[in-house]
Protein backbone atom coordinates (compact mmCIF):
# COMPACT_ATOMS: atom_id res chain seq x y z
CA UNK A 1 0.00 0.00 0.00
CA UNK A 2 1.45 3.01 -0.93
CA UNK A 3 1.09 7.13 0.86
CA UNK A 4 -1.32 7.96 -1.47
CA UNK A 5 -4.12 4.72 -1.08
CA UNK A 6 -3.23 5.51 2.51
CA UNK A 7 -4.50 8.94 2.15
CA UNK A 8 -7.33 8.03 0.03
CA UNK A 9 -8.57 5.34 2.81
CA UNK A 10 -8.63 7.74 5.53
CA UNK A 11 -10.25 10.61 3.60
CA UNK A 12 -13.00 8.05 2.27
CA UNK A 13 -13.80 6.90 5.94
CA UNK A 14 -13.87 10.33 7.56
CA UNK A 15 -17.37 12.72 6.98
CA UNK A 16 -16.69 16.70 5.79
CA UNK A 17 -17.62 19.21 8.03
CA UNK A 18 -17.75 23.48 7.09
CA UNK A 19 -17.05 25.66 10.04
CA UNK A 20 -19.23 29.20 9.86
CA UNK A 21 -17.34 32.09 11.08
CA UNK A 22 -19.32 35.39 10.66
CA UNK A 23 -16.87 38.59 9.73
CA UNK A 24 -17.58 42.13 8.64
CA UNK A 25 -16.74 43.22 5.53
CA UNK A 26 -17.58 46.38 3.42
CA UNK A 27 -19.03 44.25 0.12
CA UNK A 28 -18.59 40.51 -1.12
CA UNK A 29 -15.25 41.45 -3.08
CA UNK A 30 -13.99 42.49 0.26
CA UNK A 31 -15.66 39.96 1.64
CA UNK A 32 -14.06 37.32 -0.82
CA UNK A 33 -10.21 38.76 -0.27
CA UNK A 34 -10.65 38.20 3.51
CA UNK A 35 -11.97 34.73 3.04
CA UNK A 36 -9.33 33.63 1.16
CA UNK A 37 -7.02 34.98 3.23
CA UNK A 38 -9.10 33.03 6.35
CA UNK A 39 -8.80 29.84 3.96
CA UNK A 40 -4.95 30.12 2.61
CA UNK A 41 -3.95 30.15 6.48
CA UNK A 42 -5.11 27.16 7.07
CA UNK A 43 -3.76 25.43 3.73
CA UNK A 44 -0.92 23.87 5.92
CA UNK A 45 -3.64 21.44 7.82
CA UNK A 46 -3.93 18.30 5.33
CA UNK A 47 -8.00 18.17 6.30
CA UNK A 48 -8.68 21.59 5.45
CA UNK A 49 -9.83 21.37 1.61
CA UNK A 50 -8.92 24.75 0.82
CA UNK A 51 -10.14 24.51 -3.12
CA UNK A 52 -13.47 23.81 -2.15
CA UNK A 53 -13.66 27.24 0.47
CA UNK A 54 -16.84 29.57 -0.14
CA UNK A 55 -17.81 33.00 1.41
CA UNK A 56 -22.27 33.68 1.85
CA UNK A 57 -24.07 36.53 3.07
CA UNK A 58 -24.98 35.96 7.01
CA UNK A 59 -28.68 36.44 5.81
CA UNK A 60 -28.70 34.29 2.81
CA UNK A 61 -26.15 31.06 3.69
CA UNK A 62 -27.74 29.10 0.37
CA UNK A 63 -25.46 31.10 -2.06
CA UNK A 64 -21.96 30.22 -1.54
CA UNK A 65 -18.99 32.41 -3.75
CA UNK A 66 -16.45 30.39 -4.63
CA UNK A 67 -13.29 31.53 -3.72
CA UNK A 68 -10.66 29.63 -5.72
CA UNK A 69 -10.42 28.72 -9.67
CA UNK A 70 -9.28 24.84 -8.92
CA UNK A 71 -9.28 24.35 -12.59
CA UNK A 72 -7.24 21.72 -13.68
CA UNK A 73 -4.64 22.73 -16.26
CA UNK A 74 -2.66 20.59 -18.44
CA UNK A 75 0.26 19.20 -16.50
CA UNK A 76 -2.80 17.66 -13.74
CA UNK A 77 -2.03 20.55 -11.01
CA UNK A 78 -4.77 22.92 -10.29
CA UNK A 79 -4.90 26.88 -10.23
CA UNK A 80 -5.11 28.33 -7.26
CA UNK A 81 -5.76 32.08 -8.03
CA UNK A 82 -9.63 33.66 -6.86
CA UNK A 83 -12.08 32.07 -8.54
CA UNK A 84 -12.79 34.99 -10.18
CA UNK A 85 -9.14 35.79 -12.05
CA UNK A 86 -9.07 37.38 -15.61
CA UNK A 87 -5.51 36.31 -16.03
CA UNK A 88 -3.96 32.74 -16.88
CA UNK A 89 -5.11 29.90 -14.84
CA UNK A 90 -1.69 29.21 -12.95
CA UNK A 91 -0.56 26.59 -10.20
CA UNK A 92 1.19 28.89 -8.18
CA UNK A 93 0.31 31.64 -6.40
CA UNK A 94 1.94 35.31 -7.52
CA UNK A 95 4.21 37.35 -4.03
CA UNK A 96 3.34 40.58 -3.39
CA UNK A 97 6.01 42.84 -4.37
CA UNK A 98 6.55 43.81 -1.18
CA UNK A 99 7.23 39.90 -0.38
CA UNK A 100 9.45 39.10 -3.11
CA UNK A 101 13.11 37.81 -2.89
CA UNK A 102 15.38 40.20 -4.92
């Protein structure tokens, strides 16, 4: 048995939960930036599916906003930019400037 059917078996047996944790926000784009940045520091934990991470309204919780693209692309990775990018699907995330090694 190799690390990934290992992986597989214990995600199959285990049930998916979605934890509800009410911010402020000053309109869903805003609303969508913080979320992601809610979901991306938690990518780390390996049962955190951060792909599948949504933002709703407090008074409307049956419309969910995707957050991330997750398309697959050619070489079988996924993109991980907002869900709502207008550039290239691409795998890996772009630094901030202010974050970048020089």
């Amino acid at each position: 048995m190799t690390a990934d059917d290992t992986a597989q078996d214990l995600s199959a047996s285990q049930l998916r939960f979605v934890a509800h944790v009410p911010f402020t926000a000053a309109d869903l784009a805003a609303a969508k930036r913080y979320a992601r940045m809610l979901a991306r520091t938690l990518e780390s934990f390996p049962a955190v599916d951060v792909a599948e991470a949504t933002v709703s309204e407090e008074g409307d919780l049956s419309i969910h906003y995707r957050l991330i693209c997750d398309r697959k692309l050619d070489d079988g990775r996924r993109c991980v930019l907002s869900a709502d990018h207008e550039t290239p699907c691409s795998a890996r995330r772009r630094q901030p400037i202010n974050q970048r090694r020089f």
